[in-house]
N, C-alpha and C. Protein backbone atom coordinates (compact mmCIF):
# COMPACT_ATOMS: atom_id res chain seq x y z
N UNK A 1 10.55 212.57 127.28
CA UNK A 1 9.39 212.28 126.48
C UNK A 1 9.65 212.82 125.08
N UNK A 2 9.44 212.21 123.97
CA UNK A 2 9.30 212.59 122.37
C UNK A 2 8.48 212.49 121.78
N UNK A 3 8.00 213.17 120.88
CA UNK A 3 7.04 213.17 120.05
C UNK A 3 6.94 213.37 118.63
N UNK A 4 7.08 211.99 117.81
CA UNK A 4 7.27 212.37 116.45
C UNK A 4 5.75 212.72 115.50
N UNK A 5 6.29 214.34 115.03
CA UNK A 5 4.69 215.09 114.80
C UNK A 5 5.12 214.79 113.53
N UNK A 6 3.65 214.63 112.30
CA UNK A 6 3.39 214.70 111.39
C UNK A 6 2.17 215.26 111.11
N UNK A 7 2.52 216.48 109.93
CA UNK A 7 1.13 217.37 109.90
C UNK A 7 0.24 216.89 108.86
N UNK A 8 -1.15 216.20 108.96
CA UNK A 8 -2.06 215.30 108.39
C UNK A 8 -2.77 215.79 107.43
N UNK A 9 -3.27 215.45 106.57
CA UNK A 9 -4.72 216.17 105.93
C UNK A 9 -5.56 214.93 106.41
N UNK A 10 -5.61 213.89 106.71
CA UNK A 10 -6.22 213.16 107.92
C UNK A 10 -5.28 211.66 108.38
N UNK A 11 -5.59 211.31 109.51
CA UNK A 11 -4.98 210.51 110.04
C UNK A 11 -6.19 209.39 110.97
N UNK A 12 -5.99 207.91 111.22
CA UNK A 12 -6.95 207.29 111.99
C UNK A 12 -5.66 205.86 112.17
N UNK A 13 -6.02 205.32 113.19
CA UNK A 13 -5.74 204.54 113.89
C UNK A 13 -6.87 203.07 113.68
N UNK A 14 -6.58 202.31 113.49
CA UNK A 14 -7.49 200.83 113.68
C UNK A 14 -6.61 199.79 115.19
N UNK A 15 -7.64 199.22 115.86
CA UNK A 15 -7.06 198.07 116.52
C UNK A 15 -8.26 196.82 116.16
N UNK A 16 -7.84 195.66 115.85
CA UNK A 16 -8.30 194.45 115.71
C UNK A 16 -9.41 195.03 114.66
N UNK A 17 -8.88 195.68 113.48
CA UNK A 17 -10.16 196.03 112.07
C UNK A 17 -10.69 197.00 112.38
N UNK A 18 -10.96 197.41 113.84
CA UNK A 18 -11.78 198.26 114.15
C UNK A 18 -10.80 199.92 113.83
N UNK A 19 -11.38 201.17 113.66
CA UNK A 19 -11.02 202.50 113.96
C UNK A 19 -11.56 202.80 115.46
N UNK A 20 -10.55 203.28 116.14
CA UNK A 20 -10.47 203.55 117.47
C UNK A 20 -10.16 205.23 117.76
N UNK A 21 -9.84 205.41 116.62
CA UNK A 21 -9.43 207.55 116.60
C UNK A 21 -9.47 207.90 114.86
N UNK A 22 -9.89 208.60 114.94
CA UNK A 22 -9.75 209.14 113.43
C UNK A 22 -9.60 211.00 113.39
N UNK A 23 -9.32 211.89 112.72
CA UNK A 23 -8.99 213.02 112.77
C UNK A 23 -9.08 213.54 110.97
N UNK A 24 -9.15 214.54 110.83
CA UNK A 24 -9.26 215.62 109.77
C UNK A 24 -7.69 215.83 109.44
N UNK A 25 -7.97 217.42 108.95
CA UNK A 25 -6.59 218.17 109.42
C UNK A 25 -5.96 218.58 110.51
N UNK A 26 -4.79 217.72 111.04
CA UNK A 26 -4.07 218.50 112.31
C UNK A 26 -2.96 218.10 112.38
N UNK A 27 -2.89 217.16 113.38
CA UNK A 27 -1.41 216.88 113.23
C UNK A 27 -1.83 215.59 113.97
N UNK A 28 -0.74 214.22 113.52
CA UNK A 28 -0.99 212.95 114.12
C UNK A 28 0.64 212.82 115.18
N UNK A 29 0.41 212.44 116.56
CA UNK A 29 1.42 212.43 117.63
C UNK A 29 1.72 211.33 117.88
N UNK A 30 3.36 210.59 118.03
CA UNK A 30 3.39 209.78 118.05
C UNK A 30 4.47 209.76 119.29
N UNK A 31 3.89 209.51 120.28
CA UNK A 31 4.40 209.59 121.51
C UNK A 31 4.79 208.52 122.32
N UNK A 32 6.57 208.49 122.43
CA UNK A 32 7.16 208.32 123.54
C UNK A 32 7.56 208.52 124.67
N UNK A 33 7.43 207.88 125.84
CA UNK A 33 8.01 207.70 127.04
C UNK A 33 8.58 207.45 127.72
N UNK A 34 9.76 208.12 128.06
CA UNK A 34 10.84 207.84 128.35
C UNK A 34 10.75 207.11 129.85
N UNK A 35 11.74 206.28 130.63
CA UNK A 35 11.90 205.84 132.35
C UNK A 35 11.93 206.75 133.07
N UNK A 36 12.69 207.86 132.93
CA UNK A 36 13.00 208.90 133.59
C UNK A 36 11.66 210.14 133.38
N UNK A 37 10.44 210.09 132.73
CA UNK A 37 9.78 211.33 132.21
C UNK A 37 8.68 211.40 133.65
N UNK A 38 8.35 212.64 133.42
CA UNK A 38 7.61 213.10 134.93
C UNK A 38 6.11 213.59 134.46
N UNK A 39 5.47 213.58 135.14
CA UNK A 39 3.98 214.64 134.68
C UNK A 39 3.97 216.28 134.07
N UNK A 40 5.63 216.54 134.61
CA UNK A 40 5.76 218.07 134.15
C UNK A 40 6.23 217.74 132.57
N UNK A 41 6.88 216.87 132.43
CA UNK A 41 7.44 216.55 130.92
C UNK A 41 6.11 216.50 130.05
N UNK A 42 4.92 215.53 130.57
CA UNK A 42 3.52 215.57 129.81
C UNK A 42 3.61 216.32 129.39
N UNK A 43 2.80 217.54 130.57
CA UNK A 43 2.88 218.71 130.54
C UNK A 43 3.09 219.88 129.08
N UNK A 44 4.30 219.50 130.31
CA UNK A 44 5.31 220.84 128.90
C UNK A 44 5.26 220.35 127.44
N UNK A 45 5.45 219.25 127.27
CA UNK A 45 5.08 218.25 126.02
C UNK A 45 4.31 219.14 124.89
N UNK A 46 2.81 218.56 125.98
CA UNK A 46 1.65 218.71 125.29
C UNK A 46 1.52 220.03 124.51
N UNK A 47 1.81 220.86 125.79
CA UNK A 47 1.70 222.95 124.97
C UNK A 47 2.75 223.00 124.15
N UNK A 48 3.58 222.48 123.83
CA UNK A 48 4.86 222.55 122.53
C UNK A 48 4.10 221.75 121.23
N UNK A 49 3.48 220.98 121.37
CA UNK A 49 2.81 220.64 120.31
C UNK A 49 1.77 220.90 120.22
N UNK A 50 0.65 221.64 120.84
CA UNK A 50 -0.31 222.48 120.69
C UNK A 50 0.50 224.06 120.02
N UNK A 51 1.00 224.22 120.19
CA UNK A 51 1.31 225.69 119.96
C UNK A 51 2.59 225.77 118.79
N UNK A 52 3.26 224.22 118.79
CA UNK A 52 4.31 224.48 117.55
C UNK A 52 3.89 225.07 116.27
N UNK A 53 4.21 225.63 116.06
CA UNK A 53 3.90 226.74 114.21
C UNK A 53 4.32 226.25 113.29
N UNK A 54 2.78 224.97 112.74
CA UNK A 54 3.87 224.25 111.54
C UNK A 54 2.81 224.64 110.32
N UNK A 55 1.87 225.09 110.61
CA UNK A 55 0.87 225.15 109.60
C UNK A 55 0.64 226.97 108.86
N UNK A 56 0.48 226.47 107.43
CA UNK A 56 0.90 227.56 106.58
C UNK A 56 -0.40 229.08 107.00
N UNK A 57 0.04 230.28 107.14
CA UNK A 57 -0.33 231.25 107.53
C UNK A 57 -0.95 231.86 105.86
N UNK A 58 -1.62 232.86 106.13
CA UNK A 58 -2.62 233.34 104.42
C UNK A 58 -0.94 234.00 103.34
N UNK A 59 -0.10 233.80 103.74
CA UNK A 59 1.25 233.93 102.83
C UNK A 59 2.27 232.41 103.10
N UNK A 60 1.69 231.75 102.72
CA UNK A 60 2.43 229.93 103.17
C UNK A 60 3.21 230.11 104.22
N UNK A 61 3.78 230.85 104.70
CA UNK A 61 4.80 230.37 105.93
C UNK A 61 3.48 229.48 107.01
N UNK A 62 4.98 228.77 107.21
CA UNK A 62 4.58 227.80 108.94
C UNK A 62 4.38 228.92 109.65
N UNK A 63 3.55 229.22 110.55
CA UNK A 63 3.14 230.12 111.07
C UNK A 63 2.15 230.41 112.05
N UNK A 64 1.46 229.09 112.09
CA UNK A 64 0.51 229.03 112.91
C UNK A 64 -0.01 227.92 113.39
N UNK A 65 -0.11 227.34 115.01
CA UNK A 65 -0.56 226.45 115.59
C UNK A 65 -1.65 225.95 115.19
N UNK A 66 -1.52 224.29 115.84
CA UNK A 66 -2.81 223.38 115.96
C UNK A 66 -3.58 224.29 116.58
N UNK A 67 -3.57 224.83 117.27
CA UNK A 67 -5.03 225.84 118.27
C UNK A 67 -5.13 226.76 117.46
N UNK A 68 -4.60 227.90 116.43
CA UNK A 68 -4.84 229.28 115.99
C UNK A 68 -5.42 228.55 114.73
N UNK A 69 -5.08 226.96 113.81
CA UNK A 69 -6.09 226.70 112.99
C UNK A 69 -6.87 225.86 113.20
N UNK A 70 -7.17 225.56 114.85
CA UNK A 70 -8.43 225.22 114.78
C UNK A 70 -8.49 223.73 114.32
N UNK A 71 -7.29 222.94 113.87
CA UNK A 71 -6.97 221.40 113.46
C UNK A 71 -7.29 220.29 114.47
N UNK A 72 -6.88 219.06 114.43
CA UNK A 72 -7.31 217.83 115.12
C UNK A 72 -6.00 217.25 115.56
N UNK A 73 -5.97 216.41 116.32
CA UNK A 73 -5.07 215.56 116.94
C UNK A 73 -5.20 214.11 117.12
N UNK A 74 -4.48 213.71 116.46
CA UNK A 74 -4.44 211.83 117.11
C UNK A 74 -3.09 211.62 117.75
N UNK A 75 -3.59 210.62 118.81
CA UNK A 75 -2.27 210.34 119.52
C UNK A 75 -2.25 209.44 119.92
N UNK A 76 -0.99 208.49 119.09
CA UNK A 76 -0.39 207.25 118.83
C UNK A 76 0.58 206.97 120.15
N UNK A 77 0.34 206.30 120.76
CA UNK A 77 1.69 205.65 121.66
C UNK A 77 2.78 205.22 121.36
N UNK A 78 3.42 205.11 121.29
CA UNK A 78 4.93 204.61 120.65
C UNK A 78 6.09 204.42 121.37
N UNK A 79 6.22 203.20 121.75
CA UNK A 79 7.83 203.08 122.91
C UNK A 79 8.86 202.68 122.20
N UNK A 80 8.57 202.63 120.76
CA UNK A 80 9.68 202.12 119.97
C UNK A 80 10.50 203.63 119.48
N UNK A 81 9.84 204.72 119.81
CA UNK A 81 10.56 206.46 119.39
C UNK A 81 11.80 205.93 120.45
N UNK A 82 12.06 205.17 121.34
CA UNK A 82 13.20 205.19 122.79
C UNK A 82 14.09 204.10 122.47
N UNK A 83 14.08 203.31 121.16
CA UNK A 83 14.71 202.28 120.03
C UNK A 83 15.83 202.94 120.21
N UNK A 84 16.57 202.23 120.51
CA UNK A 84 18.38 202.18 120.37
C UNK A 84 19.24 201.39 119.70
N UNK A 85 19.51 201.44 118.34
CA UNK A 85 20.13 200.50 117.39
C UNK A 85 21.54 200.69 117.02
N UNK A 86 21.89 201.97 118.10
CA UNK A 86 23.21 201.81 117.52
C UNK A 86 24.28 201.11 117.75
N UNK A 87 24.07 199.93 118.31
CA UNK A 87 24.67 198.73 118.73
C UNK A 87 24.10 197.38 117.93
N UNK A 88 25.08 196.87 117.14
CA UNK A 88 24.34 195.55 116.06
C UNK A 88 22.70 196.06 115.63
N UNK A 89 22.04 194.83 115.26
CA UNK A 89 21.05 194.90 114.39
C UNK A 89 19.48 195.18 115.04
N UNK A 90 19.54 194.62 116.51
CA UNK A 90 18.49 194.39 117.48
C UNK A 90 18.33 195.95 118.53
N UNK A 91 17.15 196.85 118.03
CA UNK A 91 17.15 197.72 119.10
C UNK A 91 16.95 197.32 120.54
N UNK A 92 17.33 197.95 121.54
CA UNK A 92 17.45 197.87 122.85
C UNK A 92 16.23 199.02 123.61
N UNK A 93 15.16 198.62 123.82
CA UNK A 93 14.29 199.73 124.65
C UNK A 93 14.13 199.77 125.83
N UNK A 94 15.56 199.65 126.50
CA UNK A 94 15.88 199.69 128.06
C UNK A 94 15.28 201.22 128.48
N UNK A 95 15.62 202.26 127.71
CA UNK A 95 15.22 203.87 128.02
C UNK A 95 13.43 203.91 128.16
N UNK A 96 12.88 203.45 127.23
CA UNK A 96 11.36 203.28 126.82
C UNK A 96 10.91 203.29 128.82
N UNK A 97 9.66 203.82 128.75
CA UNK A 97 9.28 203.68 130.42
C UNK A 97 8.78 202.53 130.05
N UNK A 98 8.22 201.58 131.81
CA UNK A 98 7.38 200.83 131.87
C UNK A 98 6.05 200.89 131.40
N UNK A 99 5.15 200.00 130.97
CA UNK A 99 3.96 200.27 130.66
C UNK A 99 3.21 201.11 132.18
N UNK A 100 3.47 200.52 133.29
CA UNK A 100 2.81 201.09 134.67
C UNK A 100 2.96 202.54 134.30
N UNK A 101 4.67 202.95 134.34
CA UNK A 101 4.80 204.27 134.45
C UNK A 101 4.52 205.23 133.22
N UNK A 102 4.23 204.43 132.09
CA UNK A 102 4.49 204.66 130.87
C UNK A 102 2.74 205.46 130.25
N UNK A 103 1.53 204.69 131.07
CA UNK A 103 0.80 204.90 130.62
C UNK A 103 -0.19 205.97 131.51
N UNK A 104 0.01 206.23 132.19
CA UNK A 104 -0.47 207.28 133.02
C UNK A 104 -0.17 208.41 132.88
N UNK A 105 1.31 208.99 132.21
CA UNK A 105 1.49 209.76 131.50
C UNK A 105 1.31 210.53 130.10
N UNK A 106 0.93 209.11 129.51
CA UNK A 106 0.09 209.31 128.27
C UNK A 106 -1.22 209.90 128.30
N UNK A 107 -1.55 209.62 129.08
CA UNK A 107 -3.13 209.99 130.11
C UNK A 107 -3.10 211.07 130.10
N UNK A 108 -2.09 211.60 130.84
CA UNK A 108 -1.89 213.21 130.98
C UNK A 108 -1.74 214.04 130.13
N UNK A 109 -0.41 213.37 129.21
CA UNK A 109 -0.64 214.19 128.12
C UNK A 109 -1.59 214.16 127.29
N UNK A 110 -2.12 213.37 126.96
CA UNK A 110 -3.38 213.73 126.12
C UNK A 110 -4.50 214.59 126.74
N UNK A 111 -4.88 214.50 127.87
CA UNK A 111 -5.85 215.29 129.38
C UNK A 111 -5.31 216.46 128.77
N UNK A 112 -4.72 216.84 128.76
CA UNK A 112 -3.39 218.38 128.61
C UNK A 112 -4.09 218.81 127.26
N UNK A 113 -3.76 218.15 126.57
CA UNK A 113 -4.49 218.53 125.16
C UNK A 113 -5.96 218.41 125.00
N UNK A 114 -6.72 218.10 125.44
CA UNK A 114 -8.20 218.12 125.31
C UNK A 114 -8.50 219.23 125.74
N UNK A 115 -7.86 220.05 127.49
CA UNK A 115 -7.81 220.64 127.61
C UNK A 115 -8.20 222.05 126.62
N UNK A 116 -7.63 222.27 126.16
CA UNK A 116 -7.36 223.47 124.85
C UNK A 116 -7.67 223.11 123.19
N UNK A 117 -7.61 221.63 122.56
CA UNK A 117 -8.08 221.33 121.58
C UNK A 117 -9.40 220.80 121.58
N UNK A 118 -10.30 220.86 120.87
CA UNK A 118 -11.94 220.42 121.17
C UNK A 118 -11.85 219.08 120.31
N UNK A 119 -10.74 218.66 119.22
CA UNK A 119 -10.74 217.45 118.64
C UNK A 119 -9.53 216.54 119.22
N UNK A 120 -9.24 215.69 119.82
CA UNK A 120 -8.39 214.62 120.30
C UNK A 120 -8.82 213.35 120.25
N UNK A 121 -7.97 212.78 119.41
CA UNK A 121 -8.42 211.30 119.57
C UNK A 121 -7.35 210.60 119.60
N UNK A 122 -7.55 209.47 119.85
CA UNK A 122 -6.00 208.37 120.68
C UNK A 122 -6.02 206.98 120.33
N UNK A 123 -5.26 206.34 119.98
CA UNK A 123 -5.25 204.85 119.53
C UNK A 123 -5.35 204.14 121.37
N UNK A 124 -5.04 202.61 121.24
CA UNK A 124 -5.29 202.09 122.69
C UNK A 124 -3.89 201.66 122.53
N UNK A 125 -3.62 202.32 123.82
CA UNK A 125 -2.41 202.46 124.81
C UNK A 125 -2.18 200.36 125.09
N UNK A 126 -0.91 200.28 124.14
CA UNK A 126 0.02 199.19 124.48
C UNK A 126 -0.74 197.92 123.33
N UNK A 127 -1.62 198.33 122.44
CA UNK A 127 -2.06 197.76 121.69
C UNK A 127 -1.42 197.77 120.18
N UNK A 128 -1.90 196.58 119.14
CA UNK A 128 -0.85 196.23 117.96
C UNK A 128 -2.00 196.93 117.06
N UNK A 129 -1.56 198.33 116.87
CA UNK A 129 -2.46 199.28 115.96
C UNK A 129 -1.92 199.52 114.84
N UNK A 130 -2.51 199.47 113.76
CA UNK A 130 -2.10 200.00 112.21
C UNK A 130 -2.85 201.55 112.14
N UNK A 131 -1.79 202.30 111.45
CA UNK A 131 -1.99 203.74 111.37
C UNK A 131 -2.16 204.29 109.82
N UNK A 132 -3.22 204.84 109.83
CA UNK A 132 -3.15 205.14 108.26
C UNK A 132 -3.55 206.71 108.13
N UNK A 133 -2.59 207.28 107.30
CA UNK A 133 -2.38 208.79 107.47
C UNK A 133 -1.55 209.51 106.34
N UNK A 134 -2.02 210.78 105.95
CA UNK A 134 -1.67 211.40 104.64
C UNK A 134 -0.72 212.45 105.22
N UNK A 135 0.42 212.25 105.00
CA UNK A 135 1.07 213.54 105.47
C UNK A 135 0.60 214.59 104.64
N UNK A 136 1.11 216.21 105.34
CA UNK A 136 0.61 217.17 104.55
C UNK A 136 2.14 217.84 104.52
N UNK A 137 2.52 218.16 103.34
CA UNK A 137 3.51 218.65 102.87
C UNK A 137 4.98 218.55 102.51
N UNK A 138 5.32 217.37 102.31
CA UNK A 138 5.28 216.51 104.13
C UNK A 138 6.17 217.46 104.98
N UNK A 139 5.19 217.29 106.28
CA UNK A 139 5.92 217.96 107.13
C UNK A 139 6.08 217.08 108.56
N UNK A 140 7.21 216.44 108.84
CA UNK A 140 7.74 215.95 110.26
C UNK A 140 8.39 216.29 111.29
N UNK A 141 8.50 216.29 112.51
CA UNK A 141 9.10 217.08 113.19
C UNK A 141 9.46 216.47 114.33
N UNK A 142 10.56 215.53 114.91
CA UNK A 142 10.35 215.09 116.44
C UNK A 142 10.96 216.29 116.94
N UNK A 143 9.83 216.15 118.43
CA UNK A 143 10.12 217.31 119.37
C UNK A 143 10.62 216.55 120.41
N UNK A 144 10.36 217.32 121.28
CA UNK A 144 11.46 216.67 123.11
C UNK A 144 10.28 217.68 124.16
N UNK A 145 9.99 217.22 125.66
CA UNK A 145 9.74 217.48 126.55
C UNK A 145 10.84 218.63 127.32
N UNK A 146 12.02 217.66 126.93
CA UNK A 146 12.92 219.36 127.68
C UNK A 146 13.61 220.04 126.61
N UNK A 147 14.39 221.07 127.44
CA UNK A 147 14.94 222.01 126.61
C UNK A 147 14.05 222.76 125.56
């Protein structure tokens, strides 16, 4: 499972015109699913990006979590993070999970995060969403489920 984080001063999601998630300051998640990813990958996922230390502490360092400031979350689906181009021009998303297996995990991980964040919001799972979002600093980061 991957997750490409970007830390927001706000972020929202539209499907068909409509806004379906919108958020403040936090961080916007853009989450892949791998064939092989398990409920423990959610999981572990989710508390690595709840707790990653990207946000500036009262002396600017990164220093402090989505939970210690109290920020927002949107979370984007994305099976194209599992894009394999390093073969000719056409990515290959053989790795990407199935939508079956693909979206029940998304479930979780986000469940995982509501858990402990009081703001979560989520675009619709397997839908053609436009994302509109201010990075803050800019700061990006893909993470990983293991290791």
């Amino acid at each position: 499972m991957r997750a490409l984080l970007q830390r927001v001063s706000k972020a929202s999601v539209q499907v068909d015109g409509q806004v379906v998630g919108a958020i403040g300051p936090g961080i916007c998640a853009f989450l892949g699913i791998g064939e092989e990813d398990t409920t423990s990958d959610a999981l572990r996922l989710a508390d690595k990006v709840l707790r990653l230390r990207i946000f500036p502490d009262g002396a600017g360092k990164m220093n402090l979590s989505l939970l210690e400031t109290g920020g927002a979350l949107l979370v984007v689906s994305q099976f194209t993070l599992y894009g394999d181009a390093r073969k000719g021009n056409r990515p290959s998303y053989a790795k990407a999970a199935s939508p079956a297996v693909a979206e029940p995990l998304y479930k979780t991980f986000v469940e995982r995060c509501r858990t402990y964040c009081s703001e979560v919001a989520t675009g619709t799972f397997q839908a053609h969403m436009e994302v509109h979002l201010i990075n803050d600093g800019p700061v990006t980061l893909m993470t990983y489920s293991g290791g």
